[in-house]
N, C-alpha and C. Protein backbone atom coordinates (compact mmCIF):
# COMPACT_ATOMS: atom_id res chain seq x y z
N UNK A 1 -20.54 42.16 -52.46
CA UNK A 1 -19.24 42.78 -52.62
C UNK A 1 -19.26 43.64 -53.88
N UNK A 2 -19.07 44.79 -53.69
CA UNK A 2 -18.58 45.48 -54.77
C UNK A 2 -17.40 45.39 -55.77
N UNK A 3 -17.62 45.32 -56.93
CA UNK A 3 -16.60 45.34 -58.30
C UNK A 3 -16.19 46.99 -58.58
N UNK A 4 -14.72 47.14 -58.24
CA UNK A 4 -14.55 48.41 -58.80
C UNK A 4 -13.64 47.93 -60.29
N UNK A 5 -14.47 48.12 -61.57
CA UNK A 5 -13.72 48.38 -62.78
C UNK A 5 -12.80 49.21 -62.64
N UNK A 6 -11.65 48.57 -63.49
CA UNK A 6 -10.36 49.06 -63.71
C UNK A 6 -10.43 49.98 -64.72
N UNK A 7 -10.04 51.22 -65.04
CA UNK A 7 -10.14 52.00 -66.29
C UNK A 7 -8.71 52.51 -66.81
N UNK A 8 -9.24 52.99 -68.38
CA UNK A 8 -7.63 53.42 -68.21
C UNK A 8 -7.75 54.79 -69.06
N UNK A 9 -6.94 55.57 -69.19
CA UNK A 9 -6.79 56.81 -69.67
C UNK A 9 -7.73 57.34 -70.26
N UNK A 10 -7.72 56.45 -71.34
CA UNK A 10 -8.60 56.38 -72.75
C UNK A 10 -9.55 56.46 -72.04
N UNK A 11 -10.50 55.80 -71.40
CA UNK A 11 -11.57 55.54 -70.91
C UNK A 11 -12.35 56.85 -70.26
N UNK A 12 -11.35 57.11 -69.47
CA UNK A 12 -11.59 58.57 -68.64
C UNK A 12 -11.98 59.51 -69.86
N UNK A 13 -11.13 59.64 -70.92
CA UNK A 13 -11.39 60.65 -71.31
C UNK A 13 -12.45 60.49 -72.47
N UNK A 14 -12.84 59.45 -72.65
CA UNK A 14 -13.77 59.32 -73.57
C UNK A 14 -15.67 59.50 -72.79
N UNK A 15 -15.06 59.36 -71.67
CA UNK A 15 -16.51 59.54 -70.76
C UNK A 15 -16.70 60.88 -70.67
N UNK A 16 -15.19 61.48 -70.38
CA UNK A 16 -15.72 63.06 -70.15
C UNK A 16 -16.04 63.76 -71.62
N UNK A 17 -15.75 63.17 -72.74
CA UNK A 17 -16.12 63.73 -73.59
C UNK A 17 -17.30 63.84 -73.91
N UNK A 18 -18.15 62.45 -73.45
CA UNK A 18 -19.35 62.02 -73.74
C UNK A 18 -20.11 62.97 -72.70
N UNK A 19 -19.84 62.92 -71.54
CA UNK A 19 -20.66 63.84 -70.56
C UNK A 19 -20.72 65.03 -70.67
N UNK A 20 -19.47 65.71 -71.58
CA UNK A 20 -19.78 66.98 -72.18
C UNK A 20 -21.03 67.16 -73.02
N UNK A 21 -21.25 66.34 -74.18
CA UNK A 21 -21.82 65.94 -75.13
C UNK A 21 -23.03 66.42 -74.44
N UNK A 22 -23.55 65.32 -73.65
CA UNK A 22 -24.43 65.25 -72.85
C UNK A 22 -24.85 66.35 -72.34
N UNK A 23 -23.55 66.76 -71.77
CA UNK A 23 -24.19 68.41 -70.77
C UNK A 23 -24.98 69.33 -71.98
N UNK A 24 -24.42 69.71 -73.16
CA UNK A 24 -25.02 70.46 -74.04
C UNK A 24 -26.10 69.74 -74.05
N UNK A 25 -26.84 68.61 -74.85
CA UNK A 25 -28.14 68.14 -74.88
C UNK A 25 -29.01 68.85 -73.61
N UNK A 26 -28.62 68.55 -72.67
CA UNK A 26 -29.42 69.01 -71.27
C UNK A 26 -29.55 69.71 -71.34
N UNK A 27 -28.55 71.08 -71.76
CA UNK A 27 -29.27 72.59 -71.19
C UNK A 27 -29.62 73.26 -73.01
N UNK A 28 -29.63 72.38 -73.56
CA UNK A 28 -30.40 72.74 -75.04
C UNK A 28 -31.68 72.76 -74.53
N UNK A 29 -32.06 71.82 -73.95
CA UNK A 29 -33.91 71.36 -73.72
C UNK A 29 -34.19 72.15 -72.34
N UNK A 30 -33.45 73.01 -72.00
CA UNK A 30 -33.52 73.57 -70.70
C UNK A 30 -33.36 73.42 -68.85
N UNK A 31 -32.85 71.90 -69.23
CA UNK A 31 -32.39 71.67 -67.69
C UNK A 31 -31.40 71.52 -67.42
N UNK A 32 -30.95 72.31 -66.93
CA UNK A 32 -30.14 73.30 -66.05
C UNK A 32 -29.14 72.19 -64.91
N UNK A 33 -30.24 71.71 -64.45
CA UNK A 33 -29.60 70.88 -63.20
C UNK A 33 -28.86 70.07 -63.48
N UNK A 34 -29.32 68.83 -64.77
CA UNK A 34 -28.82 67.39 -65.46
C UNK A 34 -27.74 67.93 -66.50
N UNK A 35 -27.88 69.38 -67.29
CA UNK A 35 -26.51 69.96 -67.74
C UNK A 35 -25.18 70.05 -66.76
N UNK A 36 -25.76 70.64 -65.66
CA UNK A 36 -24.82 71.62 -64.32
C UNK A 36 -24.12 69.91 -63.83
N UNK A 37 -24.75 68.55 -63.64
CA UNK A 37 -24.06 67.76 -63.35
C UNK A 37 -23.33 66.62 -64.54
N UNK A 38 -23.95 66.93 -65.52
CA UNK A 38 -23.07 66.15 -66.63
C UNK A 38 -21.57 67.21 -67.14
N UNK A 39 -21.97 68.17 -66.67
CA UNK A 39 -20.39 69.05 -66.65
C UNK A 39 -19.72 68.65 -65.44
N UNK A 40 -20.15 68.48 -64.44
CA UNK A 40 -19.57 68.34 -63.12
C UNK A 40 -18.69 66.67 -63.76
N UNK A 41 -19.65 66.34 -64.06
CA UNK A 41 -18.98 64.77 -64.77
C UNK A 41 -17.82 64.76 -65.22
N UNK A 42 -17.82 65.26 -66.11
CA UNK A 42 -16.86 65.55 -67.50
C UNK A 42 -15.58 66.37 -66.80
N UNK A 43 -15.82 67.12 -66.03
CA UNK A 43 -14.34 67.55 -65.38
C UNK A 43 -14.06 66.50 -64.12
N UNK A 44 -14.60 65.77 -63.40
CA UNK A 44 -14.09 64.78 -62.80
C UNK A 44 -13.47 63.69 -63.81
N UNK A 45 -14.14 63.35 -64.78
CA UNK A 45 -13.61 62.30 -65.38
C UNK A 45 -11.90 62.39 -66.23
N UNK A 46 -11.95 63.98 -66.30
CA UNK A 46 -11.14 64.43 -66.91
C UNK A 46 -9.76 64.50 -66.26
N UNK A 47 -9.92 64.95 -64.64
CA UNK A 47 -9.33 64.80 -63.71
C UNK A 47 -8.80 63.36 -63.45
N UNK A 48 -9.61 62.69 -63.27
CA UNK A 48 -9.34 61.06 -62.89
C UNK A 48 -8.22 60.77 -64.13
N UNK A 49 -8.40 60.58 -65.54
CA UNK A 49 -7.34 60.84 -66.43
C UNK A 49 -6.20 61.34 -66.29
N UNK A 50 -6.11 62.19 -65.75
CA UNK A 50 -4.52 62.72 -65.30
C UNK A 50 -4.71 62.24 -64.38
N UNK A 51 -5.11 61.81 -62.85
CA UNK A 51 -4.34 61.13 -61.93
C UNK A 51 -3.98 59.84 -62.24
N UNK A 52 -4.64 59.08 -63.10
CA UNK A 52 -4.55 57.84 -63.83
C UNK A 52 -3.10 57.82 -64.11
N UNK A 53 -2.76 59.06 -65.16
CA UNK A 53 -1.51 58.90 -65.67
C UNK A 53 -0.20 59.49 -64.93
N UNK A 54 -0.19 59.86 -63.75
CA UNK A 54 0.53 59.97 -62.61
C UNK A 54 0.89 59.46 -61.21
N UNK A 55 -0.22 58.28 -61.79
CA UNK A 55 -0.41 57.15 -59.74
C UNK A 55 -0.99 57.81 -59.01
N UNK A 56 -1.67 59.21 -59.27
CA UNK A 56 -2.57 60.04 -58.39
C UNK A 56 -3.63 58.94 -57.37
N UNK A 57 -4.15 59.35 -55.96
CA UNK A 57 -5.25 58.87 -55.96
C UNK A 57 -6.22 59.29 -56.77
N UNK A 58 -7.53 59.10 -56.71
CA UNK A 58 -8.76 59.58 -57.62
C UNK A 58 -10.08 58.71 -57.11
N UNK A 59 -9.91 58.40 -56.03
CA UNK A 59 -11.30 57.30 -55.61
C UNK A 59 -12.12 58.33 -54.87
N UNK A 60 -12.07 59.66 -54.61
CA UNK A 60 -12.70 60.33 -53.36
C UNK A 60 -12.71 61.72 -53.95
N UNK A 61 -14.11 62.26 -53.74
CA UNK A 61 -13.64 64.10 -54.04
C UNK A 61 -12.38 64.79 -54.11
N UNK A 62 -12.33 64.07 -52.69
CA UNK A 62 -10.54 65.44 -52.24
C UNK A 62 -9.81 64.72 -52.78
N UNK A 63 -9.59 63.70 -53.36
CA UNK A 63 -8.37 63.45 -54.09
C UNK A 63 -8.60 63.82 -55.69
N UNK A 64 -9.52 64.12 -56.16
CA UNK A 64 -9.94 64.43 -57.19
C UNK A 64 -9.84 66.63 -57.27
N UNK A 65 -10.30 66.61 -55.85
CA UNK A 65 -9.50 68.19 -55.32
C UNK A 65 -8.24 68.18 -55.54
N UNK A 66 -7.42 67.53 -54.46
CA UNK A 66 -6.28 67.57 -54.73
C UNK A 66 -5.28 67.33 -56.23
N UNK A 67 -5.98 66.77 -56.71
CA UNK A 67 -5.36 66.40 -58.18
C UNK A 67 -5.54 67.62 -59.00
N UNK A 68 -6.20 68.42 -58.71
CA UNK A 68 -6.18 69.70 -59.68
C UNK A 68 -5.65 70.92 -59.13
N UNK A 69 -5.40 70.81 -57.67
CA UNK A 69 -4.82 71.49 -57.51
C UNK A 69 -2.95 70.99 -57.36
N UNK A 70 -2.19 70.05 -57.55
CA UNK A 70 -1.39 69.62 -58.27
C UNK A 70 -1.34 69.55 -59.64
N UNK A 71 -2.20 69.29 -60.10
CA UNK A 71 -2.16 70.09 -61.33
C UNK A 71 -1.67 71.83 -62.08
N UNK A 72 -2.10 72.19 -61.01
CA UNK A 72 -2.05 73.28 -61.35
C UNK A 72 -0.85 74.14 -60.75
N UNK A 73 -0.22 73.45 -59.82
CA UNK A 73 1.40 73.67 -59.35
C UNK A 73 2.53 72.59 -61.08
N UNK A 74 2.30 71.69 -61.36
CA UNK A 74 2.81 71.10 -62.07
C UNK A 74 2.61 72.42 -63.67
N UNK A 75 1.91 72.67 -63.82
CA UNK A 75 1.59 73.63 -65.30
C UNK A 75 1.76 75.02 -64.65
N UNK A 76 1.61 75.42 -63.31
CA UNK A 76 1.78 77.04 -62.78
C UNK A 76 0.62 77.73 -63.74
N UNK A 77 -0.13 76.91 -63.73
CA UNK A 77 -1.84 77.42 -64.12
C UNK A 77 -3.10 77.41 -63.31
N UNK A 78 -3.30 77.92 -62.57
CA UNK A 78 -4.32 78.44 -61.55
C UNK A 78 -5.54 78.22 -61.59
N UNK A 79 -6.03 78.65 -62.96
CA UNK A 79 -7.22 78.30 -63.62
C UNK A 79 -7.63 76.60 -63.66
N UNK A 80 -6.62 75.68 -63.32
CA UNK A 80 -6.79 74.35 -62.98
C UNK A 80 -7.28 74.31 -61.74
N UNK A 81 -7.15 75.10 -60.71
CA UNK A 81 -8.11 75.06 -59.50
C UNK A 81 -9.33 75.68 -59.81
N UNK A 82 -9.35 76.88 -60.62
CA UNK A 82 -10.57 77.71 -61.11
C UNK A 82 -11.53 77.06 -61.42
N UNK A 83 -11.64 76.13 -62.58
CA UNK A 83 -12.07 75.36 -63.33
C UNK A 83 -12.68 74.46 -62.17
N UNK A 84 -12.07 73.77 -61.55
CA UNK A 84 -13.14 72.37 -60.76
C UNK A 84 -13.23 72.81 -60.08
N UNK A 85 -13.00 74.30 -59.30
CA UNK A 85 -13.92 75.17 -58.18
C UNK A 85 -15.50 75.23 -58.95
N UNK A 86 -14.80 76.00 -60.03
CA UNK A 86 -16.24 76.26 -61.15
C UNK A 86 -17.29 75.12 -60.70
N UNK A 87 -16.65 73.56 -61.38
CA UNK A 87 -17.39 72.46 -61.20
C UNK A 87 -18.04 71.63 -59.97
N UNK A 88 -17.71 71.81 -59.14
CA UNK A 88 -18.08 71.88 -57.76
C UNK A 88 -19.32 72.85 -57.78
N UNK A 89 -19.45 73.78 -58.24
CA UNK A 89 -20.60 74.66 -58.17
C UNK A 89 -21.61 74.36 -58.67
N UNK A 90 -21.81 73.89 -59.80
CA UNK A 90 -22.48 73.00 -60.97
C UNK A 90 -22.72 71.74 -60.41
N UNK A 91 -21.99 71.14 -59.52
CA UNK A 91 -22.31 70.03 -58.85
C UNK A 91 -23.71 70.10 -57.61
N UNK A 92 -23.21 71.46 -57.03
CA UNK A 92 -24.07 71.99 -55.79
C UNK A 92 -25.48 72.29 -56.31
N UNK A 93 -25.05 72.73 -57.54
CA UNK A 93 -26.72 73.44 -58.46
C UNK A 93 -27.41 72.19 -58.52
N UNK A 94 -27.06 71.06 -59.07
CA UNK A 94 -27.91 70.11 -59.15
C UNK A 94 -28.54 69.42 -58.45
N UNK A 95 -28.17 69.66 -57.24
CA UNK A 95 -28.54 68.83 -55.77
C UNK A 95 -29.63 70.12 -55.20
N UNK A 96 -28.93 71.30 -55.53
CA UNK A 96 -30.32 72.51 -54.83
C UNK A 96 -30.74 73.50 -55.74
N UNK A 97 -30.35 73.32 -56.80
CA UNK A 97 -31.16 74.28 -57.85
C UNK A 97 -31.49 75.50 -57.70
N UNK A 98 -29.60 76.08 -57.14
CA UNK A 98 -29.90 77.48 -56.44
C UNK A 98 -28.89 78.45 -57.10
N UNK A 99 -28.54 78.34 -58.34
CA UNK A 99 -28.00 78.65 -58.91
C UNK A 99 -28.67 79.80 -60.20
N UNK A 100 -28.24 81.27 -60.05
CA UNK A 100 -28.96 82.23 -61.23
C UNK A 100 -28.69 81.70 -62.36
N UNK A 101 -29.28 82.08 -63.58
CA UNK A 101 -29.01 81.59 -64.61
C UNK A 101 -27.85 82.12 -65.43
N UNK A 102 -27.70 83.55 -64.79
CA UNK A 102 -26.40 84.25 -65.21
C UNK A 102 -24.98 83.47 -64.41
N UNK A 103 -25.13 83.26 -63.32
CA UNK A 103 -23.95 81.98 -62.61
C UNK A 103 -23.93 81.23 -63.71
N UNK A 104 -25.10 80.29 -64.01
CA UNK A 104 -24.86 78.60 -64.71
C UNK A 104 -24.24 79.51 -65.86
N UNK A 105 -24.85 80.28 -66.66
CA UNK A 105 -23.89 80.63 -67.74
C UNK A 105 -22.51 80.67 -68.06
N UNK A 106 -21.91 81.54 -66.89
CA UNK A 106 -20.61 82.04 -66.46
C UNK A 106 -19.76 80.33 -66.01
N UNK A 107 -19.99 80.00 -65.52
CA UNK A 107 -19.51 78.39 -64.63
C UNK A 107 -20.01 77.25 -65.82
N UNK A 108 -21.01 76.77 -66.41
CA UNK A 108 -21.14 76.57 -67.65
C UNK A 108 -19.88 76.23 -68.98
N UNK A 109 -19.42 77.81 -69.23
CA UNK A 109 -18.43 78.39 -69.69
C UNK A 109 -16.90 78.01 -69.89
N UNK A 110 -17.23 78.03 -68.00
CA UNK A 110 -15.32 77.83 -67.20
C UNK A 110 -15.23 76.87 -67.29
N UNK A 111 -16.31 76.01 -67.02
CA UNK A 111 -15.71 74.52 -66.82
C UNK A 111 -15.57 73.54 -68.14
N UNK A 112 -16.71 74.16 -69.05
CA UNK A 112 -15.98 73.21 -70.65
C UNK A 112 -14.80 73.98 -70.94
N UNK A 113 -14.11 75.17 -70.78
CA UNK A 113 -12.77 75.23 -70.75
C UNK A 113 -11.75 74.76 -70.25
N UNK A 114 -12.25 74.52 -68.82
CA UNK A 114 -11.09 73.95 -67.80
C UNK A 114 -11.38 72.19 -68.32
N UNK A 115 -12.48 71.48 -68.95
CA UNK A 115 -12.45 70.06 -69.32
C UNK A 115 -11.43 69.97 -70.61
N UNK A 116 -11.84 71.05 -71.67
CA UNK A 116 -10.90 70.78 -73.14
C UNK A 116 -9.67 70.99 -72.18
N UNK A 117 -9.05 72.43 -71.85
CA UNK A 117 -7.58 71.94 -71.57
C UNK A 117 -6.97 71.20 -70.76
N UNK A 118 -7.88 70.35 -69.86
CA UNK A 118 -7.68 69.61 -68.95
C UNK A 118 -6.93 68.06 -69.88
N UNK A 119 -7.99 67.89 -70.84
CA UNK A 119 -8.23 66.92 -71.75
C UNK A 119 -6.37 67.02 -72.77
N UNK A 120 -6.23 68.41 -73.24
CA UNK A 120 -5.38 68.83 -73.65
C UNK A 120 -4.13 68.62 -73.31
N UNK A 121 -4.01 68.71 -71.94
CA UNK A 121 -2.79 68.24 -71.16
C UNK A 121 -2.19 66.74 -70.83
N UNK A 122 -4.02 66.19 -70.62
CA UNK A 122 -3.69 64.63 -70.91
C UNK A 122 -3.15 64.14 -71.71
N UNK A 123 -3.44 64.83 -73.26
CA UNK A 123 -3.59 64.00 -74.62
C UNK A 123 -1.55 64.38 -74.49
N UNK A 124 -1.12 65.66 -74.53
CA UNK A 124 0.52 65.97 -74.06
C UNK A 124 1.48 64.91 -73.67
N UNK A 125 0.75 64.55 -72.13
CA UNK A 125 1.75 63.95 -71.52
C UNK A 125 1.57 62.15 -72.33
N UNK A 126 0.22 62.08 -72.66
CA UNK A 126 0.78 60.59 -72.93
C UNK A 126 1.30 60.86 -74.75
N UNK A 127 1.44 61.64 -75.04
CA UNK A 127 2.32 62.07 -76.69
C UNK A 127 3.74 62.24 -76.05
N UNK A 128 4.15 62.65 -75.00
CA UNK A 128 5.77 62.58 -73.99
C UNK A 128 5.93 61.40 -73.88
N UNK A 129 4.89 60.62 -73.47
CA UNK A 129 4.85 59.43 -73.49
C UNK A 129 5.75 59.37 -71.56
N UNK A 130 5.46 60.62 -70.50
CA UNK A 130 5.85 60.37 -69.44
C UNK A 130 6.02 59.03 -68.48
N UNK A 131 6.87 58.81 -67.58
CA UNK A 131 6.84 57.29 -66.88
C UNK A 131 5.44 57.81 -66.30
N UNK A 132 4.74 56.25 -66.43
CA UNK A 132 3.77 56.13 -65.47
C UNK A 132 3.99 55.10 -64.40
N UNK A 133 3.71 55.61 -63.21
CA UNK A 133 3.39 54.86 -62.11
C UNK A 133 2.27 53.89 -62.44
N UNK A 134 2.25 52.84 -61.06
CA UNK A 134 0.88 52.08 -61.12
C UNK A 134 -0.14 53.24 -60.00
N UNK A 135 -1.32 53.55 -60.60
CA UNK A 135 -2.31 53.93 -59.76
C UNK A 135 -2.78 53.78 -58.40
N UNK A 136 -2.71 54.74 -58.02
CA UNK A 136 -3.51 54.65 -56.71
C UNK A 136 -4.86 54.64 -56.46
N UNK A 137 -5.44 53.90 -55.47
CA UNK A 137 -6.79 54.37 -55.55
C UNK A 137 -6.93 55.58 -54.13
């Protein structure tokens, strides 16, 4: 039987910080692929954090889709779909390593932007200190 750990805000966002971390190490030493998915990380984890703090689901891609793109109706910021489109791409690179190096640059880029203000918005709503629901999975 599988154990799914319980996490909580904090948690989320301290992973995606770390997998940022991480992503730079990787494409310092030149791989591309283990960068392209420790970013892919870091904006899921970042994501999961705000559905955390809204009762979002977050157990499945598309709800991790869907959460940013509610996101991004909730802020009327677009670039919240931009961003984990970006990451999705970076996800694909690492599985087929078909990605130019001028792409990983560009997507690279978008997506530690779309993680800080992602991160940014989190750190907001729990300083509002908004009602939270209990989570969905």
């Amino acid at each position: 039987m599988t154990m799914i750990k319980e996490s909580t805000v904090a948690d989320r966002v301290t992973q995606s910080l770390v997998f940022l971390e991480q992503a730079e190490a990787e494409f310092a030493i030149g791989d591309t692929r283990q960068g392209a998915e420790k970013l892919y990380g870091a904006a899921v984890q970042a994501i999961i954090a705000a559905s955390l703090q809204r009762g979002w689901k977050y157990d499945s891609h598309r709800a991790n889709k869907n959460a940013s793109v509610e996101m991004a109706k909730e802020y009327g910021d677009s670039s919240l779909i931009n961003g984990f489109s970006a990451a999705e791409k970076l996800h694909i690179h690492f599985h087929h390593d078909n990605m130019e190096d001028y792409q990983i640059a560009v997507d690279r880029h978008g997506v530690r932007g779309y993680v800080e203000h992602l991160l940014a918005l989190v750190e907001a709503y729990e300083e509002r200190g908004e009602d939270r629901q209990e989570p969905l999975r």
